[in-house]
N, C-alpha and C. Protein backbone atom coordinates (compact mmCIF):
# COMPACT_ATOMS: atom_id res chain seq x y z
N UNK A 1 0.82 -1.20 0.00
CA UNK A 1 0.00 0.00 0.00
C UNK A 1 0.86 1.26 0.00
N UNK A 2 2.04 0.93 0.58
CA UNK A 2 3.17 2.38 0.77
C UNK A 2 3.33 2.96 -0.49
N UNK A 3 3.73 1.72 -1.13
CA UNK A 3 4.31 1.78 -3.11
C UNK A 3 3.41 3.50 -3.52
N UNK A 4 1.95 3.03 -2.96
CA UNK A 4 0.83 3.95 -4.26
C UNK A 4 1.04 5.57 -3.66
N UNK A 5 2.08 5.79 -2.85
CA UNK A 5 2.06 7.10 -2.14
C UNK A 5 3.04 7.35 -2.22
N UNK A 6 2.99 8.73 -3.28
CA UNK A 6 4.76 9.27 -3.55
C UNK A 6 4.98 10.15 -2.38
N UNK A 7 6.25 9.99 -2.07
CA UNK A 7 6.90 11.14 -0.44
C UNK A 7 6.66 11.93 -1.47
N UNK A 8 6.46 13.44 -0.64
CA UNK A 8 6.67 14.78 -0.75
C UNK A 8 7.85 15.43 -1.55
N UNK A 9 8.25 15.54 -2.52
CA UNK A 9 9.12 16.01 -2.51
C UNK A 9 9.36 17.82 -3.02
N UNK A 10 10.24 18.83 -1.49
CA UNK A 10 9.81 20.04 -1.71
C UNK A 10 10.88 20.59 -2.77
N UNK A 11 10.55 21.75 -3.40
CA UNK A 11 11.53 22.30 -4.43
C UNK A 11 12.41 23.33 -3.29
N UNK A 12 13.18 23.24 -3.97
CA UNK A 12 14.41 24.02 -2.55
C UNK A 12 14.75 25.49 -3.62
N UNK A 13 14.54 26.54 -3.43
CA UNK A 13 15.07 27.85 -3.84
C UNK A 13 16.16 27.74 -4.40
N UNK A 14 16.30 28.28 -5.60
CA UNK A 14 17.83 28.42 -5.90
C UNK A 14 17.74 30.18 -6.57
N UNK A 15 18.94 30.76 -6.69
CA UNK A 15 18.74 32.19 -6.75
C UNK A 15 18.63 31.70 -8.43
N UNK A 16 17.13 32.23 -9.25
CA UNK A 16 17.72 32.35 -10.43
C UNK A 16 17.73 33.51 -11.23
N UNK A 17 17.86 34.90 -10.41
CA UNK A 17 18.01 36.25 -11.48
C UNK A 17 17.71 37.16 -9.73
N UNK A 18 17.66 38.45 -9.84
CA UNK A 18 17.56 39.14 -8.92
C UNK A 18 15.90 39.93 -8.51
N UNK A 19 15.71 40.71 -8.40
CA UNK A 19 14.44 41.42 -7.77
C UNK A 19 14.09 42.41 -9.44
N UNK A 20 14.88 42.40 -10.09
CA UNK A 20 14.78 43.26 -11.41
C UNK A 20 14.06 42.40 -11.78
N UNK A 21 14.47 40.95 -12.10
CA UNK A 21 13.71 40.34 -13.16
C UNK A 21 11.94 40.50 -12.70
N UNK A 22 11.75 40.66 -11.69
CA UNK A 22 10.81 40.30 -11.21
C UNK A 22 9.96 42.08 -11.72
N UNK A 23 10.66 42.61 -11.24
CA UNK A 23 10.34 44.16 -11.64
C UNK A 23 10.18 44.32 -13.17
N UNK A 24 10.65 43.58 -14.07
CA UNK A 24 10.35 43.82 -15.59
C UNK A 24 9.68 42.88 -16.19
N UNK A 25 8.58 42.10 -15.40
CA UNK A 25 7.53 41.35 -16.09
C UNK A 25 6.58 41.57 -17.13
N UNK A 26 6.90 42.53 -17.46
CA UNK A 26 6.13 42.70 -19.06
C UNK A 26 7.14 42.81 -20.07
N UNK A 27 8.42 42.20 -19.80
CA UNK A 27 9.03 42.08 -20.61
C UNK A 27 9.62 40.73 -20.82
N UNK A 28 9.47 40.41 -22.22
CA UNK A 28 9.34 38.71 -22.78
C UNK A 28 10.33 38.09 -22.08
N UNK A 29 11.44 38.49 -21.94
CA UNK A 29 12.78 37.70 -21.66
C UNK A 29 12.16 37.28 -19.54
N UNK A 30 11.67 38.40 -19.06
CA UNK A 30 11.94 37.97 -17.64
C UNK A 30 10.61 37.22 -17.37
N UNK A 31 9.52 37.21 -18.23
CA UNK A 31 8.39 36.90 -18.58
C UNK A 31 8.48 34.86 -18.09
N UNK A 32 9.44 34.81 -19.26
CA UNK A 32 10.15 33.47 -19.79
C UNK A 32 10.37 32.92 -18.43
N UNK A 33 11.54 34.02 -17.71
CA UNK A 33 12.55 33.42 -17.10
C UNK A 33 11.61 32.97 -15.69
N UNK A 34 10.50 33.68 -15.47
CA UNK A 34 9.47 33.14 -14.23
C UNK A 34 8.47 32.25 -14.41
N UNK A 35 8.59 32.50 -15.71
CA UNK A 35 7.73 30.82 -16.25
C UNK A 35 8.33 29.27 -15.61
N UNK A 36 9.47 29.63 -16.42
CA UNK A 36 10.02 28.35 -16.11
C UNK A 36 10.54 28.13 -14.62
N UNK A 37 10.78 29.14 -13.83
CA UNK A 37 10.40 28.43 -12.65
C UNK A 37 9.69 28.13 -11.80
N UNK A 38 8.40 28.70 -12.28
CA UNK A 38 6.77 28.22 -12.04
C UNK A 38 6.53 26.80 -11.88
N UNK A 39 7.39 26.55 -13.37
CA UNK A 39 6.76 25.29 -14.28
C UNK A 39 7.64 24.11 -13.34
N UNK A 40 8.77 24.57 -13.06
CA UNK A 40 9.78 23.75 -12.18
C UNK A 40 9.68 23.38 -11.00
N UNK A 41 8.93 24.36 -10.05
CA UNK A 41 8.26 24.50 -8.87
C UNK A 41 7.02 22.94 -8.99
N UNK A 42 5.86 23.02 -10.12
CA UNK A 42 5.00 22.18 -10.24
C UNK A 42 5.22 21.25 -10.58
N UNK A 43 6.41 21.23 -11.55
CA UNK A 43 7.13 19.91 -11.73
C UNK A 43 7.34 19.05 -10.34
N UNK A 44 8.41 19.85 -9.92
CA UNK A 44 8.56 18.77 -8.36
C UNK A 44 7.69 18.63 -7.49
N UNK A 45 7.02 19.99 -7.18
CA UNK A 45 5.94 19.75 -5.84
C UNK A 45 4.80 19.65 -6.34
N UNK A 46 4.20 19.36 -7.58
CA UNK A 46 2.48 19.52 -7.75
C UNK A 46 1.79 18.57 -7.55
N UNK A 47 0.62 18.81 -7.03
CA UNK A 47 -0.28 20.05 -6.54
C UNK A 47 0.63 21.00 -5.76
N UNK A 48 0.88 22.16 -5.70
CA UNK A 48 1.30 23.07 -4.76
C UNK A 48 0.31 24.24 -5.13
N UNK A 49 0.27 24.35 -3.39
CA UNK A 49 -0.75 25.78 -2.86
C UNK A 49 -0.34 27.37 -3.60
N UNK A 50 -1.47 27.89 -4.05
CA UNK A 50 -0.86 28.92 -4.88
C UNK A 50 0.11 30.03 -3.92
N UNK A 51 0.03 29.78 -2.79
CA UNK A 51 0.81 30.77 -2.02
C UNK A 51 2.00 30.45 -1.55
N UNK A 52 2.19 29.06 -1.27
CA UNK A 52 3.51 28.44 -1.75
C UNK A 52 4.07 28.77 -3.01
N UNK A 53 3.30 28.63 -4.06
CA UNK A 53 4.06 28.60 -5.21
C UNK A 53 4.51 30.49 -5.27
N UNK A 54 3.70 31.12 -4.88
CA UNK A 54 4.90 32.68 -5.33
C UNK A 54 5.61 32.73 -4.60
N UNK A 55 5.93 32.31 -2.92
CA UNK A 55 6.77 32.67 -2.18
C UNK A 55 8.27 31.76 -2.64
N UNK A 56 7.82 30.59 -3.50
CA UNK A 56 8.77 29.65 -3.72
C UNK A 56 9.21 30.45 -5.45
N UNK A 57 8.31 31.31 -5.65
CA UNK A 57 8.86 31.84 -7.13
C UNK A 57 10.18 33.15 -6.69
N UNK A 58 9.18 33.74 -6.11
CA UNK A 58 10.11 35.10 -5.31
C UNK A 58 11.02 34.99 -4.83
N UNK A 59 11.41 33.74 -4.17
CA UNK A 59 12.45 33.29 -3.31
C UNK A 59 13.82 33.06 -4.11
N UNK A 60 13.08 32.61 -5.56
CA UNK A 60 14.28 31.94 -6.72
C UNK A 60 14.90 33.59 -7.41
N UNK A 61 14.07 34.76 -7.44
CA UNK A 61 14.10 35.90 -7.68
C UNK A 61 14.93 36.64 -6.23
N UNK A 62 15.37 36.66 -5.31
CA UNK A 62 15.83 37.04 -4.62
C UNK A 62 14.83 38.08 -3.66
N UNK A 63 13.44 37.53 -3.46
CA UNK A 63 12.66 38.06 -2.54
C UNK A 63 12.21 37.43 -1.91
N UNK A 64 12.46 37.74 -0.86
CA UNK A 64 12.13 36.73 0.33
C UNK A 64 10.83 37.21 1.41
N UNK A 65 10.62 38.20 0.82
CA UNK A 65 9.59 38.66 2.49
C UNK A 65 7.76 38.86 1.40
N UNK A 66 7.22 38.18 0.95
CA UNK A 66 6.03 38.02 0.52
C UNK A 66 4.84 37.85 1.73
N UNK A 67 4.15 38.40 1.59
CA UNK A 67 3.24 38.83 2.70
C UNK A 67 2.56 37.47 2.25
């Protein structure tokens, strides 16, 4: 019965661009660059809670204090 239950596994922050990228989201390139670690985030942890998932986006962006 253990087999049918995957462990948890959490996505761990890694820095991938600074607080700019995050600041120029209407622009294609940083657009991209928070996509894919959206997509990377759901990759490992999905289902994940949408409020997990920005604090775990922001975090990869170098912001850490998300209300």
């Amino acid at each position: 019965m253990d087999d049918l239950i995957d462990p948890h596994t959490p996505w761990v922050p890694c820095r991938m661009g600074s607080t700019s990228v995050l600041d120029e989201l209407s622009c294609q390139d940083a657009g991209h660059a928070v996509e894919a670690v959206i997509r990377e985030v759901i990759a490992t942890e999905g289902p994940v809670h949408l409020v997990r998932l920005a604090k775990l986006v922001a975090a990869a962006f170098d912001l850490n204090k998300v209300p």
